[in-house]
C-alpha atoms as a PDB file:
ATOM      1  CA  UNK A   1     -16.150 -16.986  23.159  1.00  0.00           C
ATOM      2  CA  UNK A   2     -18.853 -15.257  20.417  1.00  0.00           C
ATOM      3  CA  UNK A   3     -22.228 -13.876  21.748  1.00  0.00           C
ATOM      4  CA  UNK A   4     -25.284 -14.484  19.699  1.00  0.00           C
ATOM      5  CA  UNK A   5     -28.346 -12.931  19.651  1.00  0.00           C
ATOM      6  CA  UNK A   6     -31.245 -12.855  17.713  1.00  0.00           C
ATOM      7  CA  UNK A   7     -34.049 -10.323  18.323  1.00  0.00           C
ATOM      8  CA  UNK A   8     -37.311 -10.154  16.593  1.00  0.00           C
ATOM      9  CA  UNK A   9     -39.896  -7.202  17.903  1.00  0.00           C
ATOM     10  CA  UNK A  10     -40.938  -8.584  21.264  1.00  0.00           C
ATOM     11  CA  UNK A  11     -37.808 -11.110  22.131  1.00  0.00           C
ATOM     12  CA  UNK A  12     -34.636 -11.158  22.165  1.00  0.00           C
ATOM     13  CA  UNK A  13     -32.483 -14.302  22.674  1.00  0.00           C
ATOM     14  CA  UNK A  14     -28.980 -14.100  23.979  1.00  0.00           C
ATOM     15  CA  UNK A  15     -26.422 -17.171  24.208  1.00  0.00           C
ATOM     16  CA  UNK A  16     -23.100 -17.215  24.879  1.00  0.00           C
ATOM     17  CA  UNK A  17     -20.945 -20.149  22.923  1.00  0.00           C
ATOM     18  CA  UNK A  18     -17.737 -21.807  22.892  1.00  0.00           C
ATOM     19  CA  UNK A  19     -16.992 -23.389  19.280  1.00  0.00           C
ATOM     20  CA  UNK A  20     -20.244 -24.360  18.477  1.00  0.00           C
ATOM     21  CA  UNK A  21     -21.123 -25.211  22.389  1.00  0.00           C
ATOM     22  CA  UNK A  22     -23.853 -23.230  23.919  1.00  0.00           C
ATOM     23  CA  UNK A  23     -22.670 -22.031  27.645  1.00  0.00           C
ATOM     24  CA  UNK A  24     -25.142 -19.276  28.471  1.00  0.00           C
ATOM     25  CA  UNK A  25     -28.769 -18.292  27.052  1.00  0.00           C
ATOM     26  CA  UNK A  26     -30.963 -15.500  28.093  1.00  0.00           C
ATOM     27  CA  UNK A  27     -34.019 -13.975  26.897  1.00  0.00           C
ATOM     28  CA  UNK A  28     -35.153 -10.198  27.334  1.00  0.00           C
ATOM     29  CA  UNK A  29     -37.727  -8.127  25.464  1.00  0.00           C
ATOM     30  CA  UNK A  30     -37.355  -7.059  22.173  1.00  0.00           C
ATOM     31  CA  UNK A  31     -34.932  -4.396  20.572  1.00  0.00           C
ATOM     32  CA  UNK A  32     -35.829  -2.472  17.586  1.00  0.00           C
ATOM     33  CA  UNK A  33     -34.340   0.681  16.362  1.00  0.00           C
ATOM     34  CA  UNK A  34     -37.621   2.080  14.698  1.00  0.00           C
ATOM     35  CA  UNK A  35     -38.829   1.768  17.682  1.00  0.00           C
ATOM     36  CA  UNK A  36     -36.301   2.625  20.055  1.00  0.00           C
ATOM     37  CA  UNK A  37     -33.830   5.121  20.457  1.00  0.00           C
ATOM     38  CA  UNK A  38     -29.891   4.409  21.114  1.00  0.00           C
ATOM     39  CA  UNK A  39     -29.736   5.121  24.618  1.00  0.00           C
ATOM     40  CA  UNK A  40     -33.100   3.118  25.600  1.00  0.00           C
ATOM     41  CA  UNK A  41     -31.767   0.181  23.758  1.00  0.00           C
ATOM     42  CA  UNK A  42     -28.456   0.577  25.271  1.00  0.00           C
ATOM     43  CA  UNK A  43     -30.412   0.837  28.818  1.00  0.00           C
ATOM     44  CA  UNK A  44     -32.462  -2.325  27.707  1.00  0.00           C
ATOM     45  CA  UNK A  45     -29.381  -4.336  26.889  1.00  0.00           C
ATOM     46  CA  UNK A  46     -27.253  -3.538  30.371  1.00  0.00           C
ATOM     47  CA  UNK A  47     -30.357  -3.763  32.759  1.00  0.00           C
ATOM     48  CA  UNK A  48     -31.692  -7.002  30.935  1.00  0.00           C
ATOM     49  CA  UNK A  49     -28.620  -9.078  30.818  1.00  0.00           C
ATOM     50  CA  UNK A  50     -26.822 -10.815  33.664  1.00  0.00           C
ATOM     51  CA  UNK A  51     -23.763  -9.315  34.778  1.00  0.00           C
ATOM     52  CA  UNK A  52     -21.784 -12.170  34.157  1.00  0.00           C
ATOM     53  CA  UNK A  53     -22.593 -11.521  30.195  1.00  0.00           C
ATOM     54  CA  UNK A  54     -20.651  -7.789  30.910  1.00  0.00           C
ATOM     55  CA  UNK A  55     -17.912  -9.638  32.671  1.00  0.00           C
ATOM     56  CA  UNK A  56     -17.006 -12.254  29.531  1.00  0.00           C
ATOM     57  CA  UNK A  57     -14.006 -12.014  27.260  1.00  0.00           C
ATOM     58  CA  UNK A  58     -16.090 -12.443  24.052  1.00  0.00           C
ATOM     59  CA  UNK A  59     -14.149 -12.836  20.376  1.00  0.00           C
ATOM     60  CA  UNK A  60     -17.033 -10.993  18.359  1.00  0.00           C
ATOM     61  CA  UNK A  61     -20.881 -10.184  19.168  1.00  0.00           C
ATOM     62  CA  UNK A  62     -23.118 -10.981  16.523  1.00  0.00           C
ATOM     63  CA  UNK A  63     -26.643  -9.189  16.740  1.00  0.00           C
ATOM     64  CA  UNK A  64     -29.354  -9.789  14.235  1.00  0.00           C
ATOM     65  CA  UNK A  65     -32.430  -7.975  14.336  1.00  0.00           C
ATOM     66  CA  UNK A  66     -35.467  -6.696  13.373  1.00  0.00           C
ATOM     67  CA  UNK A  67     -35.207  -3.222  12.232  1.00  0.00           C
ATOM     68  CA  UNK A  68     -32.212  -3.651  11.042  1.00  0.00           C
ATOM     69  CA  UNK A  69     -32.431  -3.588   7.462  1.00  0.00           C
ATOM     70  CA  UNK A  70     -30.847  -0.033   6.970  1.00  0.00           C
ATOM     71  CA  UNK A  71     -27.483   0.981   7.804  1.00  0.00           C
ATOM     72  CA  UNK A  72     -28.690   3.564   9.615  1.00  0.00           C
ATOM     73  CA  UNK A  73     -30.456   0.927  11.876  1.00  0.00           C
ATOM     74  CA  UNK A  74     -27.583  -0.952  11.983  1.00  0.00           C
ATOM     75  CA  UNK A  75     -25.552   2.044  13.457  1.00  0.00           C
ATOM     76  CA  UNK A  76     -28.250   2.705  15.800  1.00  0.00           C
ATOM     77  CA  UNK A  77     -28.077  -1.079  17.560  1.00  0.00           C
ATOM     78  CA  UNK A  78     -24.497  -1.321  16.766  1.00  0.00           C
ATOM     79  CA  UNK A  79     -23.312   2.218  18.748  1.00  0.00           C
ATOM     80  CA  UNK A  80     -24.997   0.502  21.667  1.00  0.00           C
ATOM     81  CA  UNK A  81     -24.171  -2.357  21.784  1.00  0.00           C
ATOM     82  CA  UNK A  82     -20.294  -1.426  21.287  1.00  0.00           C
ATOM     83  CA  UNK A  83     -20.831   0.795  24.380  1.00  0.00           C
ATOM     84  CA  UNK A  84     -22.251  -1.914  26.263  1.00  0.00           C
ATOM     85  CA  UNK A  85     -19.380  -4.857  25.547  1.00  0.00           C
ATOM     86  CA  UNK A  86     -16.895  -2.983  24.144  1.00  0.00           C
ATOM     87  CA  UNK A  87     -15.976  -5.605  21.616  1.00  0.00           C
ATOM     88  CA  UNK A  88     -16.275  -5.932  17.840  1.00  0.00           C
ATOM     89  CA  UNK A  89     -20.175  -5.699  16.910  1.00  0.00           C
ATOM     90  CA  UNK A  90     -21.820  -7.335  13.626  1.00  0.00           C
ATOM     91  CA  UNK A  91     -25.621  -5.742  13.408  1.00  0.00           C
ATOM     92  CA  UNK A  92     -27.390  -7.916  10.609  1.00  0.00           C
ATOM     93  CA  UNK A  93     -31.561  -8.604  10.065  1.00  0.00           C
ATOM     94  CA  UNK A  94     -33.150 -11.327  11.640  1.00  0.00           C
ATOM     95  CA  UNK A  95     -34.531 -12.290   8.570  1.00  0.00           C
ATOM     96  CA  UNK A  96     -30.583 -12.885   7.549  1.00  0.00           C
ATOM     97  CA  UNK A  97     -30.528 -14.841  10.996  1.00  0.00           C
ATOM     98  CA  UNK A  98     -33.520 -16.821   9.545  1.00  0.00           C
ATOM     99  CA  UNK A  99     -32.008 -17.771   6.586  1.00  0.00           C
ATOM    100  CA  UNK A 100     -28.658 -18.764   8.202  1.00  0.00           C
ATOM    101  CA  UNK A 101     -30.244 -20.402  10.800  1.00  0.00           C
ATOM    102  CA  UNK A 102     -32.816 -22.625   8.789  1.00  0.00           C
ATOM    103  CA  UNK A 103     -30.387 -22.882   5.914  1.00  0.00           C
ATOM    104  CA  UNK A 104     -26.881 -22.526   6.808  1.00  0.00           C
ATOM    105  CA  UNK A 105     -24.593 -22.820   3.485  1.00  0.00           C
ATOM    106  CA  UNK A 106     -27.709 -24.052   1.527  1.00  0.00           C
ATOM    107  CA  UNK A 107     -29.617 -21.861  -1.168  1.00  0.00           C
ATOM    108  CA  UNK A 108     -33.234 -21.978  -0.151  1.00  0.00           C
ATOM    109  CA  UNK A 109     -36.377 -19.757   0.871  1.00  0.00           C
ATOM    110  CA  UNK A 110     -36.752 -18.816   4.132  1.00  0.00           C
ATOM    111  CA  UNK A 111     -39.773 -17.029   6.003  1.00  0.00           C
ATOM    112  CA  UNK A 112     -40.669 -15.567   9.266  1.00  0.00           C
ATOM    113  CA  UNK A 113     -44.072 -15.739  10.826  1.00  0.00           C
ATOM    114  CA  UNK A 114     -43.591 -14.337  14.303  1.00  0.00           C
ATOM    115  CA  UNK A 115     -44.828 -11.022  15.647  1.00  0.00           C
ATOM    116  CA  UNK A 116     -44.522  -9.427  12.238  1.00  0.00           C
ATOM    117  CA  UNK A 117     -43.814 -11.498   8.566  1.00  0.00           C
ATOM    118  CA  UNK A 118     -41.046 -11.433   6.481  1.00  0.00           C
ATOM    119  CA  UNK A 119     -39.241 -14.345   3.362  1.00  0.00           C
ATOM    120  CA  UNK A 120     -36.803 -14.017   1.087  1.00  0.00           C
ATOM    121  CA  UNK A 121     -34.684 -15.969  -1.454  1.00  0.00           C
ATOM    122  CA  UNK A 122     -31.134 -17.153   0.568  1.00  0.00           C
ATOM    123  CA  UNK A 123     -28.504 -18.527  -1.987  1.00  0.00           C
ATOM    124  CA  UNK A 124     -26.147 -20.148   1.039  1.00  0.00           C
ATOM    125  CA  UNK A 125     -24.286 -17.015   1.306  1.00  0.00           C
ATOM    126  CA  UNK A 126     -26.597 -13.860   1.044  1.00  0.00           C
ATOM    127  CA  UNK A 127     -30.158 -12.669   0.500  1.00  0.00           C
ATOM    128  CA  UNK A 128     -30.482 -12.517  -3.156  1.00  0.00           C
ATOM    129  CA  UNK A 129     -34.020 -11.525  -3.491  1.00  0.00           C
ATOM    130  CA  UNK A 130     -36.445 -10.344  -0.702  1.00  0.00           C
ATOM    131  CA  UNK A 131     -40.222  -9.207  -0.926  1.00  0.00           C
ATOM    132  CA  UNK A 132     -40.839  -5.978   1.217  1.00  0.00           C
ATOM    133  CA  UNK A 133     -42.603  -7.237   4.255  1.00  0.00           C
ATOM    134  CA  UNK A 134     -44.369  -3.759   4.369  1.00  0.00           C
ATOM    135  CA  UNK A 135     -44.922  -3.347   8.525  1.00  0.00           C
ATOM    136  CA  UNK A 136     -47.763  -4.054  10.618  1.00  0.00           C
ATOM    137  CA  UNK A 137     -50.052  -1.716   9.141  1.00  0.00           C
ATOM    138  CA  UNK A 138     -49.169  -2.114   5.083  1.00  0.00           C
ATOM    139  CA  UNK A 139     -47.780  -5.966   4.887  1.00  0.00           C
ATOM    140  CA  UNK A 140     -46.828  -7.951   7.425  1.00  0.00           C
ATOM    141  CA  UNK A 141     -49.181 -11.194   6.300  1.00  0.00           C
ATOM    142  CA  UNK A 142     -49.782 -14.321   8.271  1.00  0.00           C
ATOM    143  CA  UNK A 143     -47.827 -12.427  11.340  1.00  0.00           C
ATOM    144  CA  UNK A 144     -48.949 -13.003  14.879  1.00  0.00           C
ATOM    145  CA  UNK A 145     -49.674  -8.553  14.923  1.00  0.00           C
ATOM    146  CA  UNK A 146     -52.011  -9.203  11.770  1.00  0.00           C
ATOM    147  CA  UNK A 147     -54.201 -11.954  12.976  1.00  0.00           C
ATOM    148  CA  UNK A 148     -54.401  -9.287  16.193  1.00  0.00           C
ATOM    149  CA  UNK A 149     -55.215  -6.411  13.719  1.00  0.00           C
ATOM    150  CA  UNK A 150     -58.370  -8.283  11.803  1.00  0.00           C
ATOM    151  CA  UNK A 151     -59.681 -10.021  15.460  1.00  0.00           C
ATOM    152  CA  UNK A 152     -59.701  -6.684  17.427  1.00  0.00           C
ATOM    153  CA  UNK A 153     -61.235  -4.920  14.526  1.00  0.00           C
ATOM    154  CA  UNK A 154     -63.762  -7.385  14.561  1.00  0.00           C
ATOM    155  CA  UNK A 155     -64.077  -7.517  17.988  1.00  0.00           C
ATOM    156  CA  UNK A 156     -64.924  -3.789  18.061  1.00  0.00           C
ATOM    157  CA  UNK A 157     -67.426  -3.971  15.420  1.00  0.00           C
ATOM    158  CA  UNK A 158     -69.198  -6.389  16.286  1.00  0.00           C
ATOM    159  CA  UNK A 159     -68.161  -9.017  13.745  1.00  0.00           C
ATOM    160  CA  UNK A 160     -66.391 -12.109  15.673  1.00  0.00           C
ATOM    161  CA  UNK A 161     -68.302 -14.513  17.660  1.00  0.00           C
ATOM    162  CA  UNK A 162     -69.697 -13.512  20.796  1.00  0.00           C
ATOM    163  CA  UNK A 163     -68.206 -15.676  22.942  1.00  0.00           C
ATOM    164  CA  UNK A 164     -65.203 -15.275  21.632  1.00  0.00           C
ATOM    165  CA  UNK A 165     -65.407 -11.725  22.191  1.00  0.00           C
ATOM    166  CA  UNK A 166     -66.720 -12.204  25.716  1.00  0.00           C
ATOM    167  CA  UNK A 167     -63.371 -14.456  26.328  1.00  0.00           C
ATOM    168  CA  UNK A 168     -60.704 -12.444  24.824  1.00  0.00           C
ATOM    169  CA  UNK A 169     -61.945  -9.323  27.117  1.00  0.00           C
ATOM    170  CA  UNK A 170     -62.193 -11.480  30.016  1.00  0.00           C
ATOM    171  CA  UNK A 171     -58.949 -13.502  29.543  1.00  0.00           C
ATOM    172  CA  UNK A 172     -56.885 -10.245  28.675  1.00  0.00           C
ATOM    173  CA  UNK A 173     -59.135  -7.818  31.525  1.00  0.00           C
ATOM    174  CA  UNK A 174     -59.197  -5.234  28.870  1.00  0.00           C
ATOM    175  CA  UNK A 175     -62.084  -2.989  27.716  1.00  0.00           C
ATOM    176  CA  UNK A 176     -63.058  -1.825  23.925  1.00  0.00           C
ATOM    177  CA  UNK A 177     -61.719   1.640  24.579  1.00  0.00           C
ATOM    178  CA  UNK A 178     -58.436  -0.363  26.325  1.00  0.00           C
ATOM    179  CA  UNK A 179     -57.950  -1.826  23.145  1.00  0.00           C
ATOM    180  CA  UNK A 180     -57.733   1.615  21.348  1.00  0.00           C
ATOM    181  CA  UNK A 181     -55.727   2.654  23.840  1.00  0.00           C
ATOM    182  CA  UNK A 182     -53.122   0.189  23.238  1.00  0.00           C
ATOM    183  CA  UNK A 183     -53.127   0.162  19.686  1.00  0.00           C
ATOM    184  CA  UNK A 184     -53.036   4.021  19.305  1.00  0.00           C
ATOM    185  CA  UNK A 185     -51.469   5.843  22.036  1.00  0.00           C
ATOM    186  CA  UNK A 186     -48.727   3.274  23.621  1.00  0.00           C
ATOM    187  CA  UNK A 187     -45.972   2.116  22.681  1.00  0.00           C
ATOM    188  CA  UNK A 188     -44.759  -1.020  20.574  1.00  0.00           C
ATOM    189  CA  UNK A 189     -48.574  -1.491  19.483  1.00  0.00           C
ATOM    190  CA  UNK A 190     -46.991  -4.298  17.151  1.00  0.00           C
ATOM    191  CA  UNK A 191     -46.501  -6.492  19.968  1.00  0.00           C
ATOM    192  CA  UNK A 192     -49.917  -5.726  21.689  1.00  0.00           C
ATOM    193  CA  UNK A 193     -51.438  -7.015  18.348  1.00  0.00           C
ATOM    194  CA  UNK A 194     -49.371  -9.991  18.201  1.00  0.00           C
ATOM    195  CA  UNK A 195     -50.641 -11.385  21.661  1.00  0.00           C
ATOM    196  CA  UNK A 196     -53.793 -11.563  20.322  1.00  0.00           C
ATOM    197  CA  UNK A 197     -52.276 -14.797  18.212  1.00  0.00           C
ATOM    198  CA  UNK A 198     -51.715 -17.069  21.565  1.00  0.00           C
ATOM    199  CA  UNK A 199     -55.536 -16.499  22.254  1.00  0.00           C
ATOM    200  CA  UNK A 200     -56.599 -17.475  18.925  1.00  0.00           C
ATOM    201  CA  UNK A 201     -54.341 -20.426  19.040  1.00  0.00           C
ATOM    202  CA  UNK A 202     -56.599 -22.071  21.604  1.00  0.00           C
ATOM    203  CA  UNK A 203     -59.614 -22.048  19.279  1.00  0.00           C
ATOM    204  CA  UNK A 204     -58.457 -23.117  16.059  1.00  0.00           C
ATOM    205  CA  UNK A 205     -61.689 -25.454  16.971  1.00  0.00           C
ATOM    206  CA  UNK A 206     -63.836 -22.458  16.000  1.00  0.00           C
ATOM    207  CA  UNK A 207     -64.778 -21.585  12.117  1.00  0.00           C
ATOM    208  CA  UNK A 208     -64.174 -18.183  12.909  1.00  0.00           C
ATOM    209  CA  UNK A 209     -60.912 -18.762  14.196  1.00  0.00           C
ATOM    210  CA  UNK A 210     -59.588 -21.019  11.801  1.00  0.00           C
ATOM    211  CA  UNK A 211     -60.943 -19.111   9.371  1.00  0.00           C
ATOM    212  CA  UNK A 212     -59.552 -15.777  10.191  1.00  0.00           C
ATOM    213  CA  UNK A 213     -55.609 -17.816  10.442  1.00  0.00           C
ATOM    214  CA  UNK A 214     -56.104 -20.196   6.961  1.00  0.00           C
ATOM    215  CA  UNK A 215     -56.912 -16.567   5.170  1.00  0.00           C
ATOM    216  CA  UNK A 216     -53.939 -15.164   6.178  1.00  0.00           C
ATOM    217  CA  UNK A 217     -51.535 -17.658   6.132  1.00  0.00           C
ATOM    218  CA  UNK A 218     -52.745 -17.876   2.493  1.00  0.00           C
ATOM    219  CA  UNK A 219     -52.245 -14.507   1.877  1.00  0.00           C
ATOM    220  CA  UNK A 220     -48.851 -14.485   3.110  1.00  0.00           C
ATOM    221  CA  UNK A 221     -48.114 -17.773   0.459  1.00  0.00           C
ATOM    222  CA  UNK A 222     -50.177 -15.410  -2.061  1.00  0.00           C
ATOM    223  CA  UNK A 223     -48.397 -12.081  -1.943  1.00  0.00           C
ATOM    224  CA  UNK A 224     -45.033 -13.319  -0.674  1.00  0.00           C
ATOM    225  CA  UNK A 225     -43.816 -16.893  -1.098  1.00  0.00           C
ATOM    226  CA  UNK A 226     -45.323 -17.310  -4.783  1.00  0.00           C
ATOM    227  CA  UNK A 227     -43.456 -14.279  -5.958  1.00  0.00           C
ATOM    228  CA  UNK A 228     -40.135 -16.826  -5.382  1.00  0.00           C
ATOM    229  CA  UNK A 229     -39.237 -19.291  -7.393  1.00  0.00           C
ATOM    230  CA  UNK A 230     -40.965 -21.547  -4.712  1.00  0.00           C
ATOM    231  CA  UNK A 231     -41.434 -24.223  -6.763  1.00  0.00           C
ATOM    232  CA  UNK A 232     -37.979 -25.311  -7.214  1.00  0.00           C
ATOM    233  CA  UNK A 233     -36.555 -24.308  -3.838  1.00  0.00           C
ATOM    234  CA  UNK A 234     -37.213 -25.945  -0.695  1.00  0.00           C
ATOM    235  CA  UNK A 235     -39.323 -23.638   1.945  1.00  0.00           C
ATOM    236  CA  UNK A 236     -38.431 -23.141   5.466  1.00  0.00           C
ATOM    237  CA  UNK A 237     -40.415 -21.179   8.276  1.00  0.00           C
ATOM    238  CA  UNK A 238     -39.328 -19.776  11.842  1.00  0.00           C
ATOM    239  CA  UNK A 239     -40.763 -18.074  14.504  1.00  0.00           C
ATOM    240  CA  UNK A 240     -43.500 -18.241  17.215  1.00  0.00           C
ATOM    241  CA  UNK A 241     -46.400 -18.050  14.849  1.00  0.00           C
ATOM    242  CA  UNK A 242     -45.461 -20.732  12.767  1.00  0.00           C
ATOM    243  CA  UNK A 243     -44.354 -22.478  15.579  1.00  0.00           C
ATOM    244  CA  UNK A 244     -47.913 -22.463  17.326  1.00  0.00           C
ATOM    245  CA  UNK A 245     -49.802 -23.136  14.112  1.00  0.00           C
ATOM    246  CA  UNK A 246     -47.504 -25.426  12.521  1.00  0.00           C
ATOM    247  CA  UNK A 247     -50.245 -27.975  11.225  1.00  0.00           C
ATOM    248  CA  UNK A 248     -52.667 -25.266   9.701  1.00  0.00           C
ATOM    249  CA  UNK A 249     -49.408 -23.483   8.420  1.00  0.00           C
ATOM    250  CA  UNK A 250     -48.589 -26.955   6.462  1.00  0.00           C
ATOM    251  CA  UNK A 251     -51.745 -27.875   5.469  1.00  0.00           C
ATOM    252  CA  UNK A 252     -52.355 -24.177   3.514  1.00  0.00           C
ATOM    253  CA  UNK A 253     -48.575 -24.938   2.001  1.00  0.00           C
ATOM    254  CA  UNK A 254     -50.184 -27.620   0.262  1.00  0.00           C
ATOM    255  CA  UNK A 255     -52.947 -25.711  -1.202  1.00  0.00           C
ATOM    256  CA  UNK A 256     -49.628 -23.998  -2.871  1.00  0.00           C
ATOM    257  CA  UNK A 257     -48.170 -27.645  -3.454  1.00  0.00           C
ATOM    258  CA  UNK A 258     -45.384 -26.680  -1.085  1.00  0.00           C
ATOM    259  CA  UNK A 259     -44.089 -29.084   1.377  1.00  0.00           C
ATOM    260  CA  UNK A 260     -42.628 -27.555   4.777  1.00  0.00           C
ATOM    261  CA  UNK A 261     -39.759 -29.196   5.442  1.00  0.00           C
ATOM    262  CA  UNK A 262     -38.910 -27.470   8.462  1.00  0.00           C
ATOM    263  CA  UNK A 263     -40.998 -25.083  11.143  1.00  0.00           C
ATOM    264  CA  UNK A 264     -38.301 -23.679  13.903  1.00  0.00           C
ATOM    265  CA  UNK A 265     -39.654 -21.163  16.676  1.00  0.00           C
ATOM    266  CA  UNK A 266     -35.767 -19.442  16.921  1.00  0.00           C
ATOM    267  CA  UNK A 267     -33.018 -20.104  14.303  1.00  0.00           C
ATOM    268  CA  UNK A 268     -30.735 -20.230  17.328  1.00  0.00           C
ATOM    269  CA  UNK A 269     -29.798 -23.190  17.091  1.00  0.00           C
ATOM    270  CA  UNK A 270     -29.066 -23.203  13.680  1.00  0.00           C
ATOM    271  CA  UNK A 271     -26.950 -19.816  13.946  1.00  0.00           C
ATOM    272  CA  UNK A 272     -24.578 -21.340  16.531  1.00  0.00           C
ATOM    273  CA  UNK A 273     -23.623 -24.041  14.122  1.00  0.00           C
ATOM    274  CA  UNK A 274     -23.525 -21.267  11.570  1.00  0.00           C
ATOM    275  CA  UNK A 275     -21.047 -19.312  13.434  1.00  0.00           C
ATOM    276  CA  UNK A 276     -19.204 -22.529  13.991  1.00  0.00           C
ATOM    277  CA  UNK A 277     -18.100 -23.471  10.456  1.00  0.00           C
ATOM    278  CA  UNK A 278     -14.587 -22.504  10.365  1.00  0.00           C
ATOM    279  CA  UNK A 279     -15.305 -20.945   6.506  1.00  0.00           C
ATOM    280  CA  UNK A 280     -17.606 -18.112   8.288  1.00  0.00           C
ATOM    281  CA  UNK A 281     -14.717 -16.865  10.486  1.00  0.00           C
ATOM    282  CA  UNK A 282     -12.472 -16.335   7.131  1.00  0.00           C
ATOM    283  CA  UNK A 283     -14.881 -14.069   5.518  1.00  0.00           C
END
């Protein structure tokens, strides 16, 4: 039996599989070693997972990540987790999950648009090429903590729409000097950014709205996807952001003349049939 999980900045997802049968999933809240030391991820992992989870005979846990792009990252996530299920640990990136999990043994381009951005160029076995996503504050394009960072800005000066100003405040109960708050002084401000994305979701009916996603879902296309050989590759997306704005995220492909050919929210799914094919347990 393998554990799989796959954790961006706000979620992780846990499941436990047989072969390529899923037997167990669980979700808790995010892990991320830039953010988090090795003992509060280690505390995060054994209060936020069932017992039974501890309790398993498991083969091999495989944890991809964000964060975990460096191998000092990877020690970081990987000391704790070995602590936790005292089995053989593989720390990898989530955007390695993504590619995996959209593409398997394929060659392709694969992208994340979930509480931060990320893409690179996957040639079925590794990530040959990848643009620096850049974070929150210097890249991060299209990402659900972007479309947060340009609304609340505009929010506090005055710039968006009234009434949608008026119904964020009232729908979140927060206050100008809340927002601050949040985005300065507390922790993960990533992911209190990225919430702002589910709002904005319900008002793609609104020119601001739509306006403020199209421009930066194009300049995610713009400064990351067209620096691949997109053209000649097919293009795959996952995560909750392009998950919730699937449609607009399709129709600004074809500004680019790229075709979609597949939006996933997770690349669970995909990463359990990965971890299935009997040429990935040789290597």
């Amino acid at each position: 039996m393998k554990l799989i999980a796959e954790s961006g900045s706000t979620r992780t997802e846990w499941a436990l599989v047989e072969d390529s049968h899923l037997i167990q999933r669980v979700f808790t809240e995010g892990l991320n070693p830039f953010f988090q030391t090795r003992r509060e991820i280690s505390r995060n992992v054994r209060l936020g997972l069932p017992e039974t989870f501890f309790r398993r005979k498991l083969e091999q846990v495989y944890f991809y990540g964000a964060g975990c792009s460096s191998n000092e990252k990877k020690n970081i996530v990987g000391a704790s987790l070995v602590a936790q299920f005292k089995t053989p640990i593989q720390v990898e990136s989530d955007l390695l999950a993504a590619a995996r999990g959209l593409f398997k043994t394929e060659e392709g381009i694969a992208c994340i648009l979930g509480t931060g951005s990320n893409s690179c160029f996957y040639n079925g076995k590794i990530i040959v090429r990848n643009v620096r996503p850049g974070g929150y504050i210097l890249g991060d394009e299209g990402s659900g903590a972007a479309l947060g960072k340009f609304f609340l800005s505009d929010i506090l000066k005055g710039l968006a729409p009234k009434s949608l100003t008026e119904a964020f405040l009232e729908k979140f109960r927060i206050t100008p000097n809340e927002i601050m708050e949040s985005v300065y002084n507390h922790p993960f401000p990533n992911r209190f950014l990225a919430t702002t994305s589910y709002f904005l979701a319900d008002y793609m009916n609104n020119d601001y709205a739509m306006n403020l996603v199209t421009n930066n879902f194009r300049n995610f296309f713009k400064r990351n996807v067209c620096q691949y050989d997109y053209q000649n590759h097919p293009i795959r997306f996952v995560g909750s952001v392009a998950h919730h704005f699937s449609p607009t995220l399709c129709e600004i492909g074809k500004e680019f003349g790229i075709t979609i050919d597949s939006i996933e929210e997770t690349p669970m799914s995909g990463l359990i049939e990965f971890h299935a094919l009997p040429i990935i347990e040789e290597n």
